[in-house]
PDB file of N, CA and C in Angstrom:
ATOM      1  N   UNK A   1       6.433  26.994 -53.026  1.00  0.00           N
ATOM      2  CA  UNK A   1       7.750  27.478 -53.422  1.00  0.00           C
ATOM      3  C   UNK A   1       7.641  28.761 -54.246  1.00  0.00           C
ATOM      4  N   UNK A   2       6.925  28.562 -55.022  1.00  0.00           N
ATOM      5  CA  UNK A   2       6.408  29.807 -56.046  1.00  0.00           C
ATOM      6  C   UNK A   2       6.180  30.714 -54.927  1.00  0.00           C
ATOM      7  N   UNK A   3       5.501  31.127 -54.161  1.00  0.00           N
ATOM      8  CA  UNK A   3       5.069  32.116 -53.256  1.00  0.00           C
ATOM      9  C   UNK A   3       6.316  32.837 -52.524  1.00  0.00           C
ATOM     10  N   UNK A   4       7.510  31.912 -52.412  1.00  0.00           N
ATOM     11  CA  UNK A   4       9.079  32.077 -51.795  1.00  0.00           C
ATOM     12  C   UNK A   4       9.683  32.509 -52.801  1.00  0.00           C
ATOM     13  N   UNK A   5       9.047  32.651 -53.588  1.00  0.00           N
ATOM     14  CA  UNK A   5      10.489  33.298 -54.918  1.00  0.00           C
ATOM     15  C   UNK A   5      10.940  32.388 -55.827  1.00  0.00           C
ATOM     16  N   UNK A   6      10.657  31.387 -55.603  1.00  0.00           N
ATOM     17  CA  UNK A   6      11.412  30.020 -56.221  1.00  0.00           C
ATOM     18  C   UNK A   6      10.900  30.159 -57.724  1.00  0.00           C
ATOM     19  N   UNK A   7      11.565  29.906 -58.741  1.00  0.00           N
ATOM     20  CA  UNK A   7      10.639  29.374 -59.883  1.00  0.00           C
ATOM     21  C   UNK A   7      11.149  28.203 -60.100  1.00  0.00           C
ATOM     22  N   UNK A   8      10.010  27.289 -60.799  1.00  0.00           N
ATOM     23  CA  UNK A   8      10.103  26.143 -61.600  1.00  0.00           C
ATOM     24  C   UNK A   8       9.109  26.042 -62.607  1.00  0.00           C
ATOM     25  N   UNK A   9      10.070  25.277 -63.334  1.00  0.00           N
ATOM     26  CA  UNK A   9       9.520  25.466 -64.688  1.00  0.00           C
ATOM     27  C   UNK A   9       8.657  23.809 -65.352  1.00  0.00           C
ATOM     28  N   UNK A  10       9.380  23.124 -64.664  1.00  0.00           N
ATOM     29  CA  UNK A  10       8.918  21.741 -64.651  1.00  0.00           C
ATOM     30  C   UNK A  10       9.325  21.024 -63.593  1.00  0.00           C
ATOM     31  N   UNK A  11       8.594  19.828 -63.793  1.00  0.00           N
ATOM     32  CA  UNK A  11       8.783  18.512 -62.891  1.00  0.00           C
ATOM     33  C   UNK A  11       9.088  17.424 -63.371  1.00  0.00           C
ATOM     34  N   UNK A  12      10.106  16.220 -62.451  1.00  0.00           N
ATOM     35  CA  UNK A  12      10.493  15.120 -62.800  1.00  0.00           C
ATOM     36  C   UNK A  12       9.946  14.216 -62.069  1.00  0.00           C
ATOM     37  N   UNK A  13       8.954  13.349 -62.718  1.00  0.00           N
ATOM     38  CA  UNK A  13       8.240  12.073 -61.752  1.00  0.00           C
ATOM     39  C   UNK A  13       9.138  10.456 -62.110  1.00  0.00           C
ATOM     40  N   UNK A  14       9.243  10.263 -60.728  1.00  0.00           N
ATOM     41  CA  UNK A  14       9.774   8.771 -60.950  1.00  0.00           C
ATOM     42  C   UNK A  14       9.282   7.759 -60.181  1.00  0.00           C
ATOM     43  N   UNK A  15       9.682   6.611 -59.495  1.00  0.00           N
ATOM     44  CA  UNK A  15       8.960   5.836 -58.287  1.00  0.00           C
ATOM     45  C   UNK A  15       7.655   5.284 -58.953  1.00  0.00           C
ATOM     46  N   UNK A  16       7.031   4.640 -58.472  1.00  0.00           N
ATOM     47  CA  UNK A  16       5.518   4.147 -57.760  1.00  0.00           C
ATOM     48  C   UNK A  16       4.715   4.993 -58.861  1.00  0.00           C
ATOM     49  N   UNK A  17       4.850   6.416 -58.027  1.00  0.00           N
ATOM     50  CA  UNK A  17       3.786   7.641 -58.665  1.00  0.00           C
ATOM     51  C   UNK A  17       3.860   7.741 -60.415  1.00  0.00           C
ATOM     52  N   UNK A  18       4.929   7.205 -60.980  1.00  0.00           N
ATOM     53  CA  UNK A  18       4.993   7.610 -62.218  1.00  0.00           C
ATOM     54  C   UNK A  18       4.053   6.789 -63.220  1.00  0.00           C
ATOM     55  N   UNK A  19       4.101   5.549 -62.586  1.00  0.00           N
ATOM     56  CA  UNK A  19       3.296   4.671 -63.619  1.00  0.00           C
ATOM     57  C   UNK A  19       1.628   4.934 -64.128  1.00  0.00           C
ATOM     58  N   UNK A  20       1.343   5.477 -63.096  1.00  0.00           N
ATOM     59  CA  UNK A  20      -0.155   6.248 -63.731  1.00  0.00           C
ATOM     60  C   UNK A  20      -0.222   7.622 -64.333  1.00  0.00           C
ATOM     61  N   UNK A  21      -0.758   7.592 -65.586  1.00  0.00           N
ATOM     62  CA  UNK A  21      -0.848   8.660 -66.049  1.00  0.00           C
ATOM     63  C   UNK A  21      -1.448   9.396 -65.933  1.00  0.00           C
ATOM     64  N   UNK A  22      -2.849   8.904 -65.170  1.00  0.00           N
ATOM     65  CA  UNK A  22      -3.802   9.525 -64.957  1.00  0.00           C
ATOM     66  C   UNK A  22      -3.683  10.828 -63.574  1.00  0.00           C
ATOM     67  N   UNK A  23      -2.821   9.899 -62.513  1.00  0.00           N
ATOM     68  CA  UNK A  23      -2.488  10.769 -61.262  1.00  0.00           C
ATOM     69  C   UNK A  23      -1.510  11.873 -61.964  1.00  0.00           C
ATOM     70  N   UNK A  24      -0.347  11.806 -62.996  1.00  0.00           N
ATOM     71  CA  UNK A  24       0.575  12.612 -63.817  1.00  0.00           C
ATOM     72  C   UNK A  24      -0.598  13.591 -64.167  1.00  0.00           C
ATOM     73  N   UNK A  25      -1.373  13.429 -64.576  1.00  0.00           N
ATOM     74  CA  UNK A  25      -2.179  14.640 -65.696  1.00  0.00           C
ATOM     75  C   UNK A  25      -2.989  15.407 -64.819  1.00  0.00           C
ATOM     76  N   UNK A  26      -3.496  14.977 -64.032  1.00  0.00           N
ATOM     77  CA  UNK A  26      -3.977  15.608 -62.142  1.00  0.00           C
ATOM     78  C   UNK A  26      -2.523  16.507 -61.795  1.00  0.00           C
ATOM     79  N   UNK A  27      -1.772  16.015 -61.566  1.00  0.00           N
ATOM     80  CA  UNK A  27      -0.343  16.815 -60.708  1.00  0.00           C
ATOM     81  C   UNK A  27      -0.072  17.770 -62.150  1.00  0.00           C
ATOM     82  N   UNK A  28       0.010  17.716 -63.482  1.00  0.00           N
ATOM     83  CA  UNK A  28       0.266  18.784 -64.165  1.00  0.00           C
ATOM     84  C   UNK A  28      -0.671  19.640 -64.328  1.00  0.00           C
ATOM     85  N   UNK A  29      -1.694  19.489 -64.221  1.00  0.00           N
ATOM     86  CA  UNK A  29      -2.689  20.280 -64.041  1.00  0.00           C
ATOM     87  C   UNK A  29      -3.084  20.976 -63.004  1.00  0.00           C
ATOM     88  N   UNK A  30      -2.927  20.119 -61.863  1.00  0.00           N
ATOM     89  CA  UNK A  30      -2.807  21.482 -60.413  1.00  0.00           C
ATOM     90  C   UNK A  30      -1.533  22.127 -60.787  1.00  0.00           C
ATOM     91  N   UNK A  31      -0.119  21.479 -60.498  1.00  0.00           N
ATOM     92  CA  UNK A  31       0.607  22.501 -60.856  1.00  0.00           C
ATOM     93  C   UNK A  31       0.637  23.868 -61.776  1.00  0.00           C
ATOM     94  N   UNK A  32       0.372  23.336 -63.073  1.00  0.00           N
ATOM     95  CA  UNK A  32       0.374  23.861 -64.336  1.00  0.00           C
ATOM     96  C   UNK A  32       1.813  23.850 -65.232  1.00  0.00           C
ATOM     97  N   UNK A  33       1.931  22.604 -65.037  1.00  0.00           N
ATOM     98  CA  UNK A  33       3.821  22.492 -65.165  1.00  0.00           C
ATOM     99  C   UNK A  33       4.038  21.014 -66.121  1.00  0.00           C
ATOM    100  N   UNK A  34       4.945  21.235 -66.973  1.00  0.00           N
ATOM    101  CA  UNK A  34       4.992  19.662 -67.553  1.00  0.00           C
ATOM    102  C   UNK A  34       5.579  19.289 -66.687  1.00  0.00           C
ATOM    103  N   UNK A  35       5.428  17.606 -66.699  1.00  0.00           N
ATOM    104  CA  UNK A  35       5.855  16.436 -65.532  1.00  0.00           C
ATOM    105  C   UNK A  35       6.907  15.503 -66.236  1.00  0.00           C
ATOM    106  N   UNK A  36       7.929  15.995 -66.378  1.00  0.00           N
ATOM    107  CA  UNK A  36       8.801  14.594 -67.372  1.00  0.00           C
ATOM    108  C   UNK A  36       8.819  13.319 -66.633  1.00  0.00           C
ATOM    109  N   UNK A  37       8.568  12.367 -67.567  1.00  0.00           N
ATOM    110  CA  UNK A  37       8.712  11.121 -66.476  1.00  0.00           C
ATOM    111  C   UNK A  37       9.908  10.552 -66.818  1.00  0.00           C
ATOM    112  N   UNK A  38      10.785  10.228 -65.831  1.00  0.00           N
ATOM    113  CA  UNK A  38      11.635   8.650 -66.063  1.00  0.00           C
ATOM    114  C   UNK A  38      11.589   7.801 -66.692  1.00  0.00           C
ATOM    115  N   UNK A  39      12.806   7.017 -67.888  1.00  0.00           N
ATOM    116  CA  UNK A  39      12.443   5.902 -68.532  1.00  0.00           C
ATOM    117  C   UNK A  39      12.763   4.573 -66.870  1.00  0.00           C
ATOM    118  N   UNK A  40      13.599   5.135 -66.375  1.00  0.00           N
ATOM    119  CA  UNK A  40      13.921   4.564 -65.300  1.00  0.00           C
ATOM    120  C   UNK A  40      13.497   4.884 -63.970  1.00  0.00           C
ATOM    121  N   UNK A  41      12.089   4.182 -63.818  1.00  0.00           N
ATOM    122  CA  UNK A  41      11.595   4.484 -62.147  1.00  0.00           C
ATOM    123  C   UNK A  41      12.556   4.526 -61.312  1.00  0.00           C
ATOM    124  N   UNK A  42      13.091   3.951 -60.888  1.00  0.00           N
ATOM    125  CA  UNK A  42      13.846   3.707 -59.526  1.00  0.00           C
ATOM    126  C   UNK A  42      14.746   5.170 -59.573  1.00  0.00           C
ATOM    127  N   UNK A  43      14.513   5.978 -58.921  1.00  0.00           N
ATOM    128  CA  UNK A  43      15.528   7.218 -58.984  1.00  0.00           C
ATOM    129  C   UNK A  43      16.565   6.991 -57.641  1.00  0.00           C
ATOM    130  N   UNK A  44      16.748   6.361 -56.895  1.00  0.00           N
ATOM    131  CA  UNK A  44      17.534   6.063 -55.818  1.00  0.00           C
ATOM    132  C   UNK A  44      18.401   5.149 -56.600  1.00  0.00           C
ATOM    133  N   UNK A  45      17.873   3.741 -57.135  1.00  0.00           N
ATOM    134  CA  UNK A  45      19.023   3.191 -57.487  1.00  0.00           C
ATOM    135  C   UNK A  45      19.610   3.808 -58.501  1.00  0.00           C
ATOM    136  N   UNK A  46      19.205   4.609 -59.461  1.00  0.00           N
ATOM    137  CA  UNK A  46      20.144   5.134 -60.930  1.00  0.00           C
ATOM    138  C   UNK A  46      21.019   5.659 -60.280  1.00  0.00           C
ATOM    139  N   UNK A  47      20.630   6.668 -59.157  1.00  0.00           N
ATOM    140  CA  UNK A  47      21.523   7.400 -58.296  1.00  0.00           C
ATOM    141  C   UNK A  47      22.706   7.234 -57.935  1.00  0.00           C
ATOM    142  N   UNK A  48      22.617   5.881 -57.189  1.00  0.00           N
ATOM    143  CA  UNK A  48      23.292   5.035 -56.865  1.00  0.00           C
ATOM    144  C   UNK A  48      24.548   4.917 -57.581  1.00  0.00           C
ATOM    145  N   UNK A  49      23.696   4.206 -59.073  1.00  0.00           N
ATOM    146  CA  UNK A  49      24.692   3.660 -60.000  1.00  0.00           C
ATOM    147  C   UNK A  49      25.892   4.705 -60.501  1.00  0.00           C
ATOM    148  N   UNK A  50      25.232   6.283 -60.637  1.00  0.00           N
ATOM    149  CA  UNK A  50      25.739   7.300 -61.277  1.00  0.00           C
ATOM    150  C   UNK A  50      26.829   7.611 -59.947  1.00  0.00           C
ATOM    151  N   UNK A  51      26.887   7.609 -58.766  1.00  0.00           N
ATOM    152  CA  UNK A  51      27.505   8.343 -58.059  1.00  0.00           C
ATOM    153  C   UNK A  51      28.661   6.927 -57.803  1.00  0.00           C
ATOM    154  N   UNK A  52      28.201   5.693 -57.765  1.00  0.00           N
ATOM    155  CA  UNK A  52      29.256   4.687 -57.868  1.00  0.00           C
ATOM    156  C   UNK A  52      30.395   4.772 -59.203  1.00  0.00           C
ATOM    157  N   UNK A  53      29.742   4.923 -60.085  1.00  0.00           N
ATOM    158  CA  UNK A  53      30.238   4.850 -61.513  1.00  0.00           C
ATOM    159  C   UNK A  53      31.289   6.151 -61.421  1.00  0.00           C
ATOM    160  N   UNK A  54      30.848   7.534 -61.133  1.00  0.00           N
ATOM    161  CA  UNK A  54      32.226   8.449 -60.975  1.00  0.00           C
ATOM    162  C   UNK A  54      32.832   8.216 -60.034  1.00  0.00           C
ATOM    163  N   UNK A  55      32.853   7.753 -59.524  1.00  0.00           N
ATOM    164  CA  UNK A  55      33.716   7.094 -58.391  1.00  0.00           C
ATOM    165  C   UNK A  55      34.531   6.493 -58.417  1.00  0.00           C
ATOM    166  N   UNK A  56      33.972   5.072 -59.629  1.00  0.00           N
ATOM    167  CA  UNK A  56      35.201   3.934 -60.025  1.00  0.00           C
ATOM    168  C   UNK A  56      35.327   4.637 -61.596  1.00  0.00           C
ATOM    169  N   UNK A  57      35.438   6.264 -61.890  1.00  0.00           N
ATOM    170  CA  UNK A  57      35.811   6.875 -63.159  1.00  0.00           C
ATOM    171  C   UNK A  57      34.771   6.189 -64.381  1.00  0.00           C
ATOM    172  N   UNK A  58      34.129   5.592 -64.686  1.00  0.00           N
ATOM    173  CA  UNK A  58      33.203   5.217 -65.568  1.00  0.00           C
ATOM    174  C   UNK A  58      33.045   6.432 -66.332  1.00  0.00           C
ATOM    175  N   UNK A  59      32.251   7.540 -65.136  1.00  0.00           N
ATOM    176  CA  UNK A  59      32.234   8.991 -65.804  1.00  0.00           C
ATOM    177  C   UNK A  59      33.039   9.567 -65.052  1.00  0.00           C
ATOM    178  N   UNK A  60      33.302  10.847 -66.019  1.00  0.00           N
ATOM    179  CA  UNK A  60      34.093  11.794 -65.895  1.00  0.00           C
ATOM    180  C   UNK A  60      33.482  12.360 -64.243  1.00  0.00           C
ATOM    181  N   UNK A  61      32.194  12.632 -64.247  1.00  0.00           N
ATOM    182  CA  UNK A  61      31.668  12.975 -62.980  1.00  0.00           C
ATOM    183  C   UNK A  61      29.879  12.494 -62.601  1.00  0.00           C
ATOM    184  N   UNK A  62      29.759  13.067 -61.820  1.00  0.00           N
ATOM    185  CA  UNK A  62      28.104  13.109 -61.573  1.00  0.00           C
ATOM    186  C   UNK A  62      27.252  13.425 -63.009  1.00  0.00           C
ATOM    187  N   UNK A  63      27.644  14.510 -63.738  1.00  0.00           N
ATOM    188  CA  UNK A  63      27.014  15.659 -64.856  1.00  0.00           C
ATOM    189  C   UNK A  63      27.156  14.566 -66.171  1.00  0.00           C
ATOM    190  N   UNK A  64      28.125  13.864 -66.164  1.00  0.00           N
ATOM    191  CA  UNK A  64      28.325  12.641 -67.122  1.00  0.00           C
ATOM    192  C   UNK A  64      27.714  11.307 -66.947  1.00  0.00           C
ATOM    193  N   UNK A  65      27.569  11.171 -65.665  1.00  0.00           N
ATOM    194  CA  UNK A  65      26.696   9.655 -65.580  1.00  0.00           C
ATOM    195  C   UNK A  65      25.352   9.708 -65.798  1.00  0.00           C
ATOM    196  N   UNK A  66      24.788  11.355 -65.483  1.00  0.00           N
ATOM    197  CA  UNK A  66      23.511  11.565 -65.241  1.00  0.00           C
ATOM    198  C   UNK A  66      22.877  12.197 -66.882  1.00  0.00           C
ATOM    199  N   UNK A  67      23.641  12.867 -67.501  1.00  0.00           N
ATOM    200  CA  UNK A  67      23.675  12.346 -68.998  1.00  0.00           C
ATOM    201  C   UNK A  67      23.931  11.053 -69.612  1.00  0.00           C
ATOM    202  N   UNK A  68      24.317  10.539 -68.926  1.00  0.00           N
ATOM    203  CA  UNK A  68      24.356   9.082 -70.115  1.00  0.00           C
ATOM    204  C   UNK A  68      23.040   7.973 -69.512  1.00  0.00           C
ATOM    205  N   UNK A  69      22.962   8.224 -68.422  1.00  0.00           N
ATOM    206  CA  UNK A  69      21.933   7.224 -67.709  1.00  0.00           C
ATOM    207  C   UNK A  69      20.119   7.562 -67.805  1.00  0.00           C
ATOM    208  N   UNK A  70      19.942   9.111 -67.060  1.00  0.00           N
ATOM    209  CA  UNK A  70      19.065   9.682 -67.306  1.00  0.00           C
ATOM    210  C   UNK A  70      18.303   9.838 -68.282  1.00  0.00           C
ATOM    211  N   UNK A  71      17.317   9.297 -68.858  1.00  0.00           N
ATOM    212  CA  UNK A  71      16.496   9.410 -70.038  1.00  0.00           C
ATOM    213  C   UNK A  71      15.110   9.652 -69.776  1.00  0.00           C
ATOM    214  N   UNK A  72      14.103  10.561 -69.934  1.00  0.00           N
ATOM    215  CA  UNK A  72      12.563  10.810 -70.299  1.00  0.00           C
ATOM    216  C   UNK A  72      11.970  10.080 -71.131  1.00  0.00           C
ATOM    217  N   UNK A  73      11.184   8.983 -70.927  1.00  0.00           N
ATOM    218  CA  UNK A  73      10.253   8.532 -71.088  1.00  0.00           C
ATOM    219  C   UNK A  73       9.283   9.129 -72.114  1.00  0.00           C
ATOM    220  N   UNK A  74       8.351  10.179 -71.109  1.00  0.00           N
ATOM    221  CA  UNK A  74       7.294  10.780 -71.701  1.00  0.00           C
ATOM    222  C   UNK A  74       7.396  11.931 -70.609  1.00  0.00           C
ATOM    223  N   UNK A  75       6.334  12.780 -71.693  1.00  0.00           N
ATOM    224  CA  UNK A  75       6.116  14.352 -70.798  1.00  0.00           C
ATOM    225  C   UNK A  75       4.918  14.933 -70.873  1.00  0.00           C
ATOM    226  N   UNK A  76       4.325  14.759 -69.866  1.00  0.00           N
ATOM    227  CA  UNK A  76       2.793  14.918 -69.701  1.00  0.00           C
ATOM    228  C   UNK A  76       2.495  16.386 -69.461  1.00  0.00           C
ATOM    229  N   UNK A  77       1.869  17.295 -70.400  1.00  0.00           N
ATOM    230  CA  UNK A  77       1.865  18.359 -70.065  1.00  0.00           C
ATOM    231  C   UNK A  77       0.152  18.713 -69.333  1.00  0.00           C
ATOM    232  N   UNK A  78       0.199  20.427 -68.954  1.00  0.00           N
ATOM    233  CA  UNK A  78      -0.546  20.382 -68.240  1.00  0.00           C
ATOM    234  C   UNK A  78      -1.811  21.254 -69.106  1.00  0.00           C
ATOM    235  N   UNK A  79      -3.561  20.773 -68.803  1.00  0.00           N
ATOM    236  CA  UNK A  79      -4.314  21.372 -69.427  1.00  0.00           C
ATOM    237  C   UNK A  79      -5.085  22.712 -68.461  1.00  0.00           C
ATOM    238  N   UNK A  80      -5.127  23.954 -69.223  1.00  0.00           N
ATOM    239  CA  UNK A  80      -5.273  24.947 -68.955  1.00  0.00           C
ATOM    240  C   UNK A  80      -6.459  25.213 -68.259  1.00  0.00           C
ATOM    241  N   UNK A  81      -7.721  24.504 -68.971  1.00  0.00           N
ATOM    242  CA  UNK A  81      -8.546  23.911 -68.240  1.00  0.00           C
ATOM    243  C   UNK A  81      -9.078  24.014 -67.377  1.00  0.00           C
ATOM    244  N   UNK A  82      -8.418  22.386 -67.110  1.00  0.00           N
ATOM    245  CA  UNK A  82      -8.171  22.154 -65.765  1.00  0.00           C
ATOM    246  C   UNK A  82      -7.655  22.758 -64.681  1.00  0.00           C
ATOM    247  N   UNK A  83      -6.431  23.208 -65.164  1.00  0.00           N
ATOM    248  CA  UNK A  83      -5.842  24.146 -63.946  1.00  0.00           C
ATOM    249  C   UNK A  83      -6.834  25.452 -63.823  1.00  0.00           C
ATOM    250  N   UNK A  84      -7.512  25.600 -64.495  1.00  0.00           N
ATOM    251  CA  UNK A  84      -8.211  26.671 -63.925  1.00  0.00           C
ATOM    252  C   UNK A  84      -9.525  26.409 -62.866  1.00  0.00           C
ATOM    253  N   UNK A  85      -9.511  24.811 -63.297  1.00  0.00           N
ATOM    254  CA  UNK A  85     -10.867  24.345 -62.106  1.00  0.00           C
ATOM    255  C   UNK A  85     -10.183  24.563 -60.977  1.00  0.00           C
ATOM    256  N   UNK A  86      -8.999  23.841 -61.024  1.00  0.00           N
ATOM    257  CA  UNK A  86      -7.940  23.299 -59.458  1.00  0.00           C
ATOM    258  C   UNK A  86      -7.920  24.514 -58.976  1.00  0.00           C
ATOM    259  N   UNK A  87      -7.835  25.791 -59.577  1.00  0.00           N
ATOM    260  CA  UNK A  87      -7.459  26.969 -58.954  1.00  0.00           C
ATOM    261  C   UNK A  87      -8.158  27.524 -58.582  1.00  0.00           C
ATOM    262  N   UNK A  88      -9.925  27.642 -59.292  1.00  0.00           N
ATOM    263  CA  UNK A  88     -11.384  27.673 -58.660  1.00  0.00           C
ATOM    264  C   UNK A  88     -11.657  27.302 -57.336  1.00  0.00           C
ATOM    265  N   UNK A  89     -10.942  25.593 -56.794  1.00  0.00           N
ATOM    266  CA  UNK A  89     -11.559  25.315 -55.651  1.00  0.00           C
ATOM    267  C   UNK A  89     -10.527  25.670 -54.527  1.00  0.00           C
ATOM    268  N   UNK A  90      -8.984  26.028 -55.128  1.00  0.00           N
ATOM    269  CA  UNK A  90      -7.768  26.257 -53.934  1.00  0.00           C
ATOM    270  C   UNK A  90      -7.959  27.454 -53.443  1.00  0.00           C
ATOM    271  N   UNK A  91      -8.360  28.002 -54.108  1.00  0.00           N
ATOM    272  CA  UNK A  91      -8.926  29.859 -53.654  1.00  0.00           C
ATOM    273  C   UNK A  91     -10.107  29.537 -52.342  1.00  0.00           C
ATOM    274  N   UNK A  92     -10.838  28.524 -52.969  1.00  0.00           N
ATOM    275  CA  UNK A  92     -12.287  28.549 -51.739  1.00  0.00           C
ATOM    276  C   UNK A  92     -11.125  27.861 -50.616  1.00  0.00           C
ATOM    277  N   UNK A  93     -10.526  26.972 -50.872  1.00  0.00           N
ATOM    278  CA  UNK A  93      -9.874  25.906 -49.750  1.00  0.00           C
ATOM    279  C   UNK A  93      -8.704  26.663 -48.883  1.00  0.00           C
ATOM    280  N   UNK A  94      -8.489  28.020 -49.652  1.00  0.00           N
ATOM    281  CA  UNK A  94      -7.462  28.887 -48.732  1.00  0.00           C
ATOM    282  C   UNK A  94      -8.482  29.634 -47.956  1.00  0.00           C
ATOM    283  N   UNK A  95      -9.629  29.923 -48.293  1.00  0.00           N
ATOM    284  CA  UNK A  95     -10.508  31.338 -47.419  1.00  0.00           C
ATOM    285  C   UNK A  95     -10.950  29.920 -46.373  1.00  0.00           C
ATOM    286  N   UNK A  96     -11.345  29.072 -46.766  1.00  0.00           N
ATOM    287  CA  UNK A  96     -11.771  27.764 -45.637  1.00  0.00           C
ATOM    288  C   UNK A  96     -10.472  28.232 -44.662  1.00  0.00           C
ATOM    289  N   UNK A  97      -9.566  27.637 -45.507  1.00  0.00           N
ATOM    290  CA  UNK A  97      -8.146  27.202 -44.058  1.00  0.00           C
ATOM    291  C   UNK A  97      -8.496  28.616 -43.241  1.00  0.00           C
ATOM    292  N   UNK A  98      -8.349  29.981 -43.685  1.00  0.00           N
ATOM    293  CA  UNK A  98      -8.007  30.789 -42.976  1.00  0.00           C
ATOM    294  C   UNK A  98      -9.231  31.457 -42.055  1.00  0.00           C
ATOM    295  N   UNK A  99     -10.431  30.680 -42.490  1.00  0.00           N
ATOM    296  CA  UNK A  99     -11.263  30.901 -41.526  1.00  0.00           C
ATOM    297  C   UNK A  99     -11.007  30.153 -40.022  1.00  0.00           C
ATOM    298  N   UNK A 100     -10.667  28.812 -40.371  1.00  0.00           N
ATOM    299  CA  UNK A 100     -10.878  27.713 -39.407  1.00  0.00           C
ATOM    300  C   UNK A 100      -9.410  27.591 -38.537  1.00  0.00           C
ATOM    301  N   UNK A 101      -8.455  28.133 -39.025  1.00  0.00           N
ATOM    302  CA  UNK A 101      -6.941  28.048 -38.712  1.00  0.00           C
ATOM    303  C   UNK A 101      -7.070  28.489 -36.904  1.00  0.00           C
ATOM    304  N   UNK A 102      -7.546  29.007 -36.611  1.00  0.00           N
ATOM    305  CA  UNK A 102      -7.565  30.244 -35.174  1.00  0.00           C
ATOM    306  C   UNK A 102      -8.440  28.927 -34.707  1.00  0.00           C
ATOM    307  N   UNK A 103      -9.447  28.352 -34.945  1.00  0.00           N
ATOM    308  CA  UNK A 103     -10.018  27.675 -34.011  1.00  0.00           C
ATOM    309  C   UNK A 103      -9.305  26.329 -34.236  1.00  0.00           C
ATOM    310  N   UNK A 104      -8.654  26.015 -35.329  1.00  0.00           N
ATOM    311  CA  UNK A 104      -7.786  24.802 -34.566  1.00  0.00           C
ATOM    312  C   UNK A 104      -6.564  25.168 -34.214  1.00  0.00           C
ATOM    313  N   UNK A 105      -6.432  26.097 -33.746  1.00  0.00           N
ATOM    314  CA  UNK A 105      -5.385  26.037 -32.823  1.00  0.00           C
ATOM    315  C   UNK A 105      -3.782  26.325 -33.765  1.00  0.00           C
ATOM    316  N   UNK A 106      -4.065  26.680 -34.974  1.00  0.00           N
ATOM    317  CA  UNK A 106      -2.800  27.304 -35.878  1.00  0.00           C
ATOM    318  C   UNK A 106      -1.966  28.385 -35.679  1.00  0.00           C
TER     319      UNK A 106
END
């Protein structure tokens, strides 16, 4: 995305993936991005709840349920480090791809 223009400045982990911290501190570190986590894994059902809830007026709207519901946990930031190893081997793993790309058929 970065390469498209996009910026981001952080990330929101929820689901499955969030409960290890260890895979969190890997993903902020390739990225180089803090990872806020969810107090509430399930991001489909909060969803749910927030888009039901303005619906039957609970909240005022989406921007109100998702403030009152939405809460961070923890925020795993990323070590400099590290991201500089991850970025050591993505450099070799891009001259790889672009050697091998033509013979598989890319």
């Amino acid at each position: 995305l970065c390469e498209s223009g996009i910026r981001i400045n952080r990330l929101t982990a929820c689901g499955g993936g969030s409960r290890s911290k260890p895979w969190l501190q890997i993903r902020a570190d390739l990225f180089n991005l803090p990872i806020d986590v969810l107090e509430f894994e399930e991001a489909g059902t909060i969803g749910a709840g927030i888009i039901g809830g303005a619906a039957c007026e609970m909240y005022e709207n989406i921007e109100d349920g998702v403030s009152q519901l939405v809460k961070i946990s923890d925020t795993i930031y990323p070590d400099k480090v590290n991201h500089e190893r991850y970025m050591h081997f993505y450099s070799k793993y891009r001259k790889l791809y672009e050697g091998v790309k033509s013979i598989m058929g890319y």
